[in-house]
Protein backbone atom coordinates (compact mmCIF):
# COMPACT_ATOMS: atom_id res chain seq x y z
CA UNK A 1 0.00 0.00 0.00
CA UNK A 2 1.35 3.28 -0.86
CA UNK A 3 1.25 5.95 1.76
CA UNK A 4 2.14 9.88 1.46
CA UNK A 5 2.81 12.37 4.07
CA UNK A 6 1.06 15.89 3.94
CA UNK A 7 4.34 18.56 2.77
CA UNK A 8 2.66 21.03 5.62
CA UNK A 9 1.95 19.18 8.56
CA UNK A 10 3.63 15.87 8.00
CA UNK A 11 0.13 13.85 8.61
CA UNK A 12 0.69 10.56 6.94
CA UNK A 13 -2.14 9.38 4.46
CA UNK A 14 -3.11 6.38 2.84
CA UNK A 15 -3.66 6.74 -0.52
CA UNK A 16 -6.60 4.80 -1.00
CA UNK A 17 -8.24 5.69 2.52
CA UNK A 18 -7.74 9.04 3.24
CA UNK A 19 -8.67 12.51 0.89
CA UNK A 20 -5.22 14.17 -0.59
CA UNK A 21 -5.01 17.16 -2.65
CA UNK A 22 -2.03 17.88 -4.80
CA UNK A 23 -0.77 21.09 -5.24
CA UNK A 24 1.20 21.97 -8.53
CA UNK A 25 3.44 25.13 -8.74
CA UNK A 26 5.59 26.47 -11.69
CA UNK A 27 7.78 29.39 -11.36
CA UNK A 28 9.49 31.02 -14.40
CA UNK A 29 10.64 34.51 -15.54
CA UNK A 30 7.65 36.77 -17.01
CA UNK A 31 8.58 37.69 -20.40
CA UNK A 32 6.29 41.11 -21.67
CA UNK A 33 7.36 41.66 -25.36
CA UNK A 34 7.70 45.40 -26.73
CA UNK A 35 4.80 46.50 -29.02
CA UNK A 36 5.83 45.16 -32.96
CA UNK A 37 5.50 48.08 -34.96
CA UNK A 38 5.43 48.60 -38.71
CA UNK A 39 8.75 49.61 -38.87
CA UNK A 40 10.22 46.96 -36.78
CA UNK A 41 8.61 44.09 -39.36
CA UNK A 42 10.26 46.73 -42.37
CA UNK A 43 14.12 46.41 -40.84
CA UNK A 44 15.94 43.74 -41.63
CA UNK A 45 17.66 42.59 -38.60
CA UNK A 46 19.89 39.06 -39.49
CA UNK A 47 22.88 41.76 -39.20
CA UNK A 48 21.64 42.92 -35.66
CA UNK A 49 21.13 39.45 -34.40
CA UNK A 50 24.39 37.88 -36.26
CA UNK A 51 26.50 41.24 -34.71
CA UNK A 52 25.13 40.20 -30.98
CA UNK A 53 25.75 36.54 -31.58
CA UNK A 54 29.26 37.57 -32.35
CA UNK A 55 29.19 39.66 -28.86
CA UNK A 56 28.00 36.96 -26.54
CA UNK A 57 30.68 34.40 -27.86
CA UNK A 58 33.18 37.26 -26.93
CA UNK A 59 32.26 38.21 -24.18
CA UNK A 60 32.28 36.14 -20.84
CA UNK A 61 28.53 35.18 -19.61
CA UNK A 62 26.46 36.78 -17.38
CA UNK A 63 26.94 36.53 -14.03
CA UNK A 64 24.35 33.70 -12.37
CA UNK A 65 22.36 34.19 -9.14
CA UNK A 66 22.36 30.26 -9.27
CA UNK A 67 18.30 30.04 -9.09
CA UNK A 68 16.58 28.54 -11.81
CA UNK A 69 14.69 30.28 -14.45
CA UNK A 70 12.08 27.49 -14.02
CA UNK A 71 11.27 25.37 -11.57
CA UNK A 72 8.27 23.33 -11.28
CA UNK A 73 6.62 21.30 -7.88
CA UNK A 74 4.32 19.21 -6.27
CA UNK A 75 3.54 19.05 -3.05
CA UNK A 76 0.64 16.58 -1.19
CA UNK A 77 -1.99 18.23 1.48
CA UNK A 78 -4.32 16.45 3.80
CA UNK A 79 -7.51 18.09 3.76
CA UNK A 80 -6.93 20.44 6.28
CA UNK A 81 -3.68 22.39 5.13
CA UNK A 82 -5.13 22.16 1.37
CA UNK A 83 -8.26 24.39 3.17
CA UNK A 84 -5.67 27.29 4.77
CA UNK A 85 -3.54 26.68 1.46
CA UNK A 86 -6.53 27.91 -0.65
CA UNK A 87 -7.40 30.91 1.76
CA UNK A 88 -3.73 31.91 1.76
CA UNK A 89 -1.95 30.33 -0.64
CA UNK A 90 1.22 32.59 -0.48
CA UNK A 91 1.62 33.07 3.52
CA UNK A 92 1.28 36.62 3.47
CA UNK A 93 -1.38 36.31 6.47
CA UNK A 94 1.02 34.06 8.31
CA UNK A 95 3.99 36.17 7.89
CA UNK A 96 2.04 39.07 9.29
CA UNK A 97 1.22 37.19 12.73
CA UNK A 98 4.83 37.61 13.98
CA UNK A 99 5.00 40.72 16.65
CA UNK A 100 8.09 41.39 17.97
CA UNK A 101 8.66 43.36 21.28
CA UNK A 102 11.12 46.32 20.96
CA UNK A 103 13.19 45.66 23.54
């Protein structure tokens, strides 16, 4: 029998006796293209492109924060986190519950 443990609270579930949700998340960089105007489609830009090929081979590459630029991930919830994951699903209300004396 397979069993899988709830990525929130740790409950273990059965996976044919008890109710499981799965949550899929994908992460990747937001790409917002520049408006295409009539000139841009009149240019002819193999030169521009072939010129910053020529660049990038030259020079050395970019310097790497060492994340991904996509990541994608699954995680299991037991009924009850799966019910605070969909009123909160980014922690925000969590994070603000934190008050810290000013001592």
């Amino acid at each position: 029998m397979q069993h899988f443990t709830c990525d929130l609270c740790g409950k273990r579930m059965r996976a044919n006796d008890d109710r499981r949700y799965v949550v899929r998340v994908e992460v990747y960089a937001a790409h917002d293209p520049d408006e295409i105007t009539d000139d841009d489609l009149d240019q002819d830009h193999m030169d521009a492109l072939s010129e910053m090929l020529d660049d990038s081979e030259a020079s050395e590459p970019a310097a790497d924060d060492g994340l991904p630029c996509y990541k994608k991930m699954n995680f299991d919830l037991c009924p009850e986190c799966q019910k605070r994951f969909l009123r909160d699903p980014l922690g925000k209300e969590a994070a603000q519950k934190f008050h810290f004396s000013e001592n």
